[in-house]
N, C-alpha and C. Protein backbone atom coordinates (compact mmCIF):
# COMPACT_ATOMS: atom_id res chain seq x y z
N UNK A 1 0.85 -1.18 0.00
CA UNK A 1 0.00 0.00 0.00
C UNK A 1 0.89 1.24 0.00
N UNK A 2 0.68 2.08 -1.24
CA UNK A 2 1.47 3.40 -0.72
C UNK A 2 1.19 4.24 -0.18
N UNK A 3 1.70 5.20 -0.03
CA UNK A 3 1.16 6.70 1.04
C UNK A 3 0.55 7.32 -0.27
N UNK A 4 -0.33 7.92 0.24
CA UNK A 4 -1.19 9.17 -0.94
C UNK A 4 -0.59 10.65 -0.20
N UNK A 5 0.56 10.95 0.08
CA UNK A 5 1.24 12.31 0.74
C UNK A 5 2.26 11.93 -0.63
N UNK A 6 2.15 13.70 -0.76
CA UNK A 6 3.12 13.74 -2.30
C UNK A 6 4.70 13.56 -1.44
N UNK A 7 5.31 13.04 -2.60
CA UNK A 7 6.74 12.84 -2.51
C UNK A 7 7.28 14.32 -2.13
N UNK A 8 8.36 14.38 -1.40
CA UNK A 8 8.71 15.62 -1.30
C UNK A 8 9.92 15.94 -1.91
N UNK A 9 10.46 16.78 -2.65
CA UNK A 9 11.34 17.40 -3.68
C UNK A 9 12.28 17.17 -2.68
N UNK A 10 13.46 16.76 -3.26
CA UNK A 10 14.72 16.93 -2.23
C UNK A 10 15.41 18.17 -3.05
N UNK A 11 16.01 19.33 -2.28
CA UNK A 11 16.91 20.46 -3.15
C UNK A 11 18.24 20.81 -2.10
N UNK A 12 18.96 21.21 -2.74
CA UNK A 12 20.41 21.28 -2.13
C UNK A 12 20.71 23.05 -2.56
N UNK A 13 21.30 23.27 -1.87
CA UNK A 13 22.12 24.64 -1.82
C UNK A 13 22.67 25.01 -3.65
N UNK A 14 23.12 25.93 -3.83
CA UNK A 14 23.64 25.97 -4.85
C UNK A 14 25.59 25.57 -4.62
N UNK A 15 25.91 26.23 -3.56
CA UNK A 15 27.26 25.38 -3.21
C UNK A 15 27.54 24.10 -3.49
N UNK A 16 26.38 23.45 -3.06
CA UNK A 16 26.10 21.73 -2.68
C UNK A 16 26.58 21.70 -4.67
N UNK A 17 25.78 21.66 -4.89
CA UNK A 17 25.30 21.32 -6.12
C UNK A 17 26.64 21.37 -6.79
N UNK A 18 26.90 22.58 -6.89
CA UNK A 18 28.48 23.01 -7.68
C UNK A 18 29.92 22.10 -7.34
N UNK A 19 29.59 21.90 -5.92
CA UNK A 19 30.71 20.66 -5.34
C UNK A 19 30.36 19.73 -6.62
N UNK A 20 29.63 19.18 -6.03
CA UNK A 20 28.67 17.20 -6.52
C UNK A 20 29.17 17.26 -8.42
N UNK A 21 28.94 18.58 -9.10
CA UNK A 21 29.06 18.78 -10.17
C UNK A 21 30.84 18.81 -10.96
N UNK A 22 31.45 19.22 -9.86
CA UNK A 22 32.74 19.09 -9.96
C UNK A 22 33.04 21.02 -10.66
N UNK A 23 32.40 21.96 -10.38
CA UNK A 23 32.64 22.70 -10.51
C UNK A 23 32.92 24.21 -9.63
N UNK A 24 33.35 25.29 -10.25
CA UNK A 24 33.36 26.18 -8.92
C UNK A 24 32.59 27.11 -8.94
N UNK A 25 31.89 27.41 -8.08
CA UNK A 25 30.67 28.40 -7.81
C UNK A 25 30.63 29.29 -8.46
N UNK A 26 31.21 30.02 -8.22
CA UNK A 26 31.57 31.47 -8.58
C UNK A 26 32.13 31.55 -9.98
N UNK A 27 31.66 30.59 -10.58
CA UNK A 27 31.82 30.84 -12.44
C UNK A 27 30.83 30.35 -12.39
N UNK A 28 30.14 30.18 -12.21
CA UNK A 28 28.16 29.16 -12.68
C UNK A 28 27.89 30.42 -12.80
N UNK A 29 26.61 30.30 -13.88
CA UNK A 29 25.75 31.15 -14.12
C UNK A 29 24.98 32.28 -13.14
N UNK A 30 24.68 32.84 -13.15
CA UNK A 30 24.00 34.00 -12.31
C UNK A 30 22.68 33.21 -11.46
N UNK A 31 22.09 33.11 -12.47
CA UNK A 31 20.74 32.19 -12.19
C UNK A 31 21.11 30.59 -11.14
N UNK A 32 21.99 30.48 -11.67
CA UNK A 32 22.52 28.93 -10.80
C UNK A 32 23.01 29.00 -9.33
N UNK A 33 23.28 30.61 -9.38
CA UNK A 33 24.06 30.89 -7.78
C UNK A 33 22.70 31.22 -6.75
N UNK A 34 21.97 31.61 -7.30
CA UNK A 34 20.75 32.21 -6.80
C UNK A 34 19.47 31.39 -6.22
N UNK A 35 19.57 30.26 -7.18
CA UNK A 35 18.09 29.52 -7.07
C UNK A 35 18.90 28.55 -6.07
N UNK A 36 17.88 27.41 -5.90
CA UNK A 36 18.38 26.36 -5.27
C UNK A 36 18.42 24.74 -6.21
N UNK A 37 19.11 23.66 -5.82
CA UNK A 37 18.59 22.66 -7.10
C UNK A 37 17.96 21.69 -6.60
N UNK A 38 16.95 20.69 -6.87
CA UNK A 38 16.71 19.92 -7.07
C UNK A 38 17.41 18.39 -7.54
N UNK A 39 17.16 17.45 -6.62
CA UNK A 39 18.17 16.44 -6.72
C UNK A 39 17.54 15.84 -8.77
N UNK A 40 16.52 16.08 -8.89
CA UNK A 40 15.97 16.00 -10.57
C UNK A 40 16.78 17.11 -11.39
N UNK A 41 16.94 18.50 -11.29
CA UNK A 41 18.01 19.01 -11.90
C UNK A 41 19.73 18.56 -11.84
N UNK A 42 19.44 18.41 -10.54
CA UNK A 42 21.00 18.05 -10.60
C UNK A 42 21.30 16.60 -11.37
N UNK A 43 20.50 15.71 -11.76
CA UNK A 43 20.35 14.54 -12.36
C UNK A 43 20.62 14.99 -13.69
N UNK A 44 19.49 16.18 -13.84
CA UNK A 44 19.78 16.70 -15.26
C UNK A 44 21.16 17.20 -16.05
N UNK A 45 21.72 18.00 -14.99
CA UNK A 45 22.51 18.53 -15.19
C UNK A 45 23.83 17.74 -15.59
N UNK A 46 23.84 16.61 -14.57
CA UNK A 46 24.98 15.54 -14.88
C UNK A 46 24.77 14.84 -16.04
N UNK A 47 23.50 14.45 -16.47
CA UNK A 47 23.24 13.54 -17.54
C UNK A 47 23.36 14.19 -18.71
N UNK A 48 22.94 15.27 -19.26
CA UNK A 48 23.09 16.51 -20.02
C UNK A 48 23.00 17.85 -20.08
N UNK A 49 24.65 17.77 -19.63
CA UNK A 49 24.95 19.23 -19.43
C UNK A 49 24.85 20.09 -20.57
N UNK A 50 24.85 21.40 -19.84
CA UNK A 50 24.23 22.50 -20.71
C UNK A 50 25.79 23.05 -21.11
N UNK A 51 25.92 24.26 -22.29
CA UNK A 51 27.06 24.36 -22.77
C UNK A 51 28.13 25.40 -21.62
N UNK A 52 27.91 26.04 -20.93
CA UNK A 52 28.14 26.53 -19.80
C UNK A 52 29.11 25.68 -18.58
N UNK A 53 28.10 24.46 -18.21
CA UNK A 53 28.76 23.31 -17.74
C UNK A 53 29.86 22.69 -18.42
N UNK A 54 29.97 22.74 -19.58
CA UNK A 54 30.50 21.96 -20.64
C UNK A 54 31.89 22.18 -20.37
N UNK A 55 31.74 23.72 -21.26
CA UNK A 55 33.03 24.81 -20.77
C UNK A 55 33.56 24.99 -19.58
N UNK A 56 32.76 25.05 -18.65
CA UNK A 56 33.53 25.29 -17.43
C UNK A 56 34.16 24.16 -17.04
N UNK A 57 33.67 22.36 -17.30
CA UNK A 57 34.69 21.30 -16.85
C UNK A 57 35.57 21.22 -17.83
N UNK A 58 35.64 21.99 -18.69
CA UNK A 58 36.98 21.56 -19.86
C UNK A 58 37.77 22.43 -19.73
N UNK A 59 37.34 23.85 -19.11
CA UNK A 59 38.40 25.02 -19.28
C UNK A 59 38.70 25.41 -17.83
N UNK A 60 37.80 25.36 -16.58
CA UNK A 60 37.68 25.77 -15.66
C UNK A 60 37.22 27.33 -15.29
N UNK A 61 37.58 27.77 -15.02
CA UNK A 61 38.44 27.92 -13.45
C UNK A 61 37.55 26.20 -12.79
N UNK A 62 38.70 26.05 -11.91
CA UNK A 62 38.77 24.45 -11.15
C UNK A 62 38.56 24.61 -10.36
N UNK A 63 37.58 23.89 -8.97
CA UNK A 63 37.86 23.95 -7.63
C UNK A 63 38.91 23.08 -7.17
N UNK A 64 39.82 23.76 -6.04
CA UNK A 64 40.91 23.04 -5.35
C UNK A 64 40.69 21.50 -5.88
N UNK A 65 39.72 20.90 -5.26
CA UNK A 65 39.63 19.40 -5.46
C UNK A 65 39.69 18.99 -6.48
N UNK A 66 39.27 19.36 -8.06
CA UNK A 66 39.68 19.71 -9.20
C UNK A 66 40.70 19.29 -9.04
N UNK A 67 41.63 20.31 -8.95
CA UNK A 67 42.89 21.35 -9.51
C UNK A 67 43.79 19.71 -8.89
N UNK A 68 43.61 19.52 -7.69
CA UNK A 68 44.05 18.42 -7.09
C UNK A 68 44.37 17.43 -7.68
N UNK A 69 43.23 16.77 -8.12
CA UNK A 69 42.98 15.18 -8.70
C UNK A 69 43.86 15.35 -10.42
N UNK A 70 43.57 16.34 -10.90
CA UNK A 70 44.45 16.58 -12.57
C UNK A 70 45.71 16.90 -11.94
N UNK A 71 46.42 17.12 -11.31
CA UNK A 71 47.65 17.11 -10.79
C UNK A 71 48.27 15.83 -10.07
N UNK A 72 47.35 15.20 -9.39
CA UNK A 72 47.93 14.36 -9.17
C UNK A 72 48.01 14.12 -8.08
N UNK A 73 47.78 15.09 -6.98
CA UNK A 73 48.44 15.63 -5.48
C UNK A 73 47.19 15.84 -4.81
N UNK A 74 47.31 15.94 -3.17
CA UNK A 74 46.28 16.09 -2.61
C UNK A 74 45.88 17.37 -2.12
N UNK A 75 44.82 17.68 -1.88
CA UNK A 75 44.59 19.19 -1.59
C UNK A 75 45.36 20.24 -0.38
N UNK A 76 45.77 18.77 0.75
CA UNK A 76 47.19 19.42 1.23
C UNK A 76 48.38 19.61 0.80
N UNK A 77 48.79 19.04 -0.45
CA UNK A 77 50.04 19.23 -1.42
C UNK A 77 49.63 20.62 -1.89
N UNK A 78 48.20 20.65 -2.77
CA UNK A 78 48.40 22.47 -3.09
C UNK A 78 48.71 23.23 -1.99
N UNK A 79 48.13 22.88 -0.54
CA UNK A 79 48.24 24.50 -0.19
C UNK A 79 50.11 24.46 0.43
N UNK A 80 50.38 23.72 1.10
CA UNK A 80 52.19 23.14 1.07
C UNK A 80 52.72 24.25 -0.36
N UNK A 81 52.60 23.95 -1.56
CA UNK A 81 53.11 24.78 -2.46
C UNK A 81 52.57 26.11 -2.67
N UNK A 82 51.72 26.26 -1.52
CA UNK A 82 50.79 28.10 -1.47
C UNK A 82 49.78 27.99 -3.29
N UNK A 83 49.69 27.27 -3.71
CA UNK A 83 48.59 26.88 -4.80
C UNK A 83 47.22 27.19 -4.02
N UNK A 84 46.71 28.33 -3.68
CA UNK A 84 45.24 28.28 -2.76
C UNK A 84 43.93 29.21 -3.93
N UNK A 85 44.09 29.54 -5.14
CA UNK A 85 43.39 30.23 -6.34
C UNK A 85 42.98 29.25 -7.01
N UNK A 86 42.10 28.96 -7.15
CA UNK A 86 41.11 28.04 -8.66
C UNK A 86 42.67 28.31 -9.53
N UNK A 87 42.55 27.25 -10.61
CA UNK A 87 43.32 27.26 -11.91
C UNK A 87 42.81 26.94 -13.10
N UNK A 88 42.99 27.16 -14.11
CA UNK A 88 42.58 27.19 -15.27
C UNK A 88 42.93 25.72 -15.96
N UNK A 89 42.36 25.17 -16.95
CA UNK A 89 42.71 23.67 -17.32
C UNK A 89 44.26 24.34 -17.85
N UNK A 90 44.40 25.70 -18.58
CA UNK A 90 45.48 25.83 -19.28
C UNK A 90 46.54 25.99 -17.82
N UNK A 91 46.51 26.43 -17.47
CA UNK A 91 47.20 26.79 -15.72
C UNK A 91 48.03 25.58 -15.37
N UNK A 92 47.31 24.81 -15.25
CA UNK A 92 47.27 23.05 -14.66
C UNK A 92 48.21 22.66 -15.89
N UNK A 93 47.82 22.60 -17.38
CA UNK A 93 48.49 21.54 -18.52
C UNK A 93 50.06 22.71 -17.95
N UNK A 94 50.02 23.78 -17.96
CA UNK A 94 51.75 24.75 -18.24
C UNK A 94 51.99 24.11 -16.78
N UNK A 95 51.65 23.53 -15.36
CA UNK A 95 52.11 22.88 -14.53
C UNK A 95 52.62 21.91 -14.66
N UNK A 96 51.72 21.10 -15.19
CA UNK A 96 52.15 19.59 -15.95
C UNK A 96 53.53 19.70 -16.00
N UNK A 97 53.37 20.67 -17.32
CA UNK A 97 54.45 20.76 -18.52
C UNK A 97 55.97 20.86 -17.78
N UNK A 98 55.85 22.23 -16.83
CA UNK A 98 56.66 22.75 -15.90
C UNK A 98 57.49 21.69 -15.09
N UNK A 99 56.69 20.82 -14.49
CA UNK A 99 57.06 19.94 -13.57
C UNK A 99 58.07 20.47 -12.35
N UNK A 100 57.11 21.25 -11.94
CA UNK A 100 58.23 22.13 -10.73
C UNK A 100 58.86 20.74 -10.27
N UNK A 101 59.81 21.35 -8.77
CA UNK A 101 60.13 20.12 -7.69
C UNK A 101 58.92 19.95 -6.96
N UNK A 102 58.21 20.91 -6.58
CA UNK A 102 57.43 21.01 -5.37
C UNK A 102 56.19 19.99 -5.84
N UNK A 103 55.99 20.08 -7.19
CA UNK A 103 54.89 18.99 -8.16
C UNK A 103 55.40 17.45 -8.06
N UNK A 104 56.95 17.05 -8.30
CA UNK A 104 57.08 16.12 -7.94
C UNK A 104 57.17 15.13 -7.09
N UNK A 105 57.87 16.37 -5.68
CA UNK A 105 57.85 15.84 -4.50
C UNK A 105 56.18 15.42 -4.29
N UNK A 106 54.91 16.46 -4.38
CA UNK A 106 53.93 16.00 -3.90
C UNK A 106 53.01 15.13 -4.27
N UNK A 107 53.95 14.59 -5.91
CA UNK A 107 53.26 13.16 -6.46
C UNK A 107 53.17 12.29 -6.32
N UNK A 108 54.77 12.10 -5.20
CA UNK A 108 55.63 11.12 -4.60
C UNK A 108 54.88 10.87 -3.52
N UNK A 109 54.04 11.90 -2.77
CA UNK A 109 53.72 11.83 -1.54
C UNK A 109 52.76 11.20 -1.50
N UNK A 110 51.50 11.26 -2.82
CA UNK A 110 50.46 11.08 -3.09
C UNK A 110 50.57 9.57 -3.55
N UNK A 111 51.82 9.51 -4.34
CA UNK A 111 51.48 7.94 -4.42
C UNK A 111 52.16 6.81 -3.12
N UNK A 112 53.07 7.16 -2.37
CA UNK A 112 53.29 6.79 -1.30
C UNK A 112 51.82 6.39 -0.54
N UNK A 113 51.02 7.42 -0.49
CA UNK A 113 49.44 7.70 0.49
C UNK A 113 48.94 6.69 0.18
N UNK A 114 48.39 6.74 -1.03
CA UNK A 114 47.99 5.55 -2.09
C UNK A 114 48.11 3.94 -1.50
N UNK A 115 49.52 3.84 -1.86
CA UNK A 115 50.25 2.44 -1.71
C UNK A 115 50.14 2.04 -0.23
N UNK A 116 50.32 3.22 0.54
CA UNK A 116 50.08 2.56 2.51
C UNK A 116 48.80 2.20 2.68
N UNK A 117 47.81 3.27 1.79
CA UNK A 117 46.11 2.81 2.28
C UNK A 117 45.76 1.90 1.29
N UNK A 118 46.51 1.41 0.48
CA UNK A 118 46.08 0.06 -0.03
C UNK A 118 46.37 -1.28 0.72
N UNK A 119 47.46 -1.31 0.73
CA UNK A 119 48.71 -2.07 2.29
C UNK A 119 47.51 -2.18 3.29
N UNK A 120 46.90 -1.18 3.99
CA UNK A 120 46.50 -1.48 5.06
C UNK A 120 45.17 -2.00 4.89
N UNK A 121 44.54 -1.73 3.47
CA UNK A 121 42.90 -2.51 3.31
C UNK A 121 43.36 -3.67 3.04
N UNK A 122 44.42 -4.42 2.50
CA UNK A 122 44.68 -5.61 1.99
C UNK A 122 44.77 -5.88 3.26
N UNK A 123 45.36 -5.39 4.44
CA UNK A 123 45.81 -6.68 5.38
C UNK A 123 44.64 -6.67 6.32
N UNK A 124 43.69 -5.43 6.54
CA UNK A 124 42.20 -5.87 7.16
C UNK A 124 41.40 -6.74 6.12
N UNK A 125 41.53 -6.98 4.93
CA UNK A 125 40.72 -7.96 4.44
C UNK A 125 41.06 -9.41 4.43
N UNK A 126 42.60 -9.56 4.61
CA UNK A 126 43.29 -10.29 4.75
C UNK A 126 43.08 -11.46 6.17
């Protein structure tokens, strides 16, 4: 038997949303900062993004966590190298390219992280 009480809309912040989306706030649309979303828009939005969305995950500006994961490093490696500004996809590829020390050391660190928290799920499953 179901309930006859309407379903109730679940909606999230516009912050929320922009996280979950992998993007950064403060480049979304005017209208997007303002309203609130809907867990059905935000469905939308992931499934077919609009050209706005498009651009902004291909070009950025990036949020930290972004900027992070295409580098390679963890979001305490950016701020360690004072990296604390959104970056641009082009920003990030001339980093790449660059390969400071401070990029390598914190790739090293990242895959070190990696390899111990794998180590240690293998031996609790173990």
């Amino acid at each position: 038997m179901t309930s006859s009480k309407p379903k109730s809309i679940q909606t999230m912040k516009p912050e929320t949303a922009a996280k979950k989306l992998g993007v950064l706030l403060s480049a979304t649309p005017a209208e997007f900062q303002a309203g609130v979303v809907s867990r059905d828009e935000l469905n939308e939005l992931q499934s077919r993004p609009p050209a706005w969305l498009t651009e902004l995950r291909r070009n950025g500006p990036h949020p930290r966590q972004v900027v992070a994961a295409k580098l390679g490093v963890s979001n305490s490696g950016l701020i360690r190298a004072g990296i604390t500004e959104p970056l641009t996809t082009a920003e990030i590829d001339a980093l790449k390219a660059e390969n400071p020390p401070w990029l390598e050391h914190e790739r090293s660190v990242q895959a070190e992280t990696r390899k111990e928290a794998l180590r240690l799920k293998q031996r609790q499953d173990g």
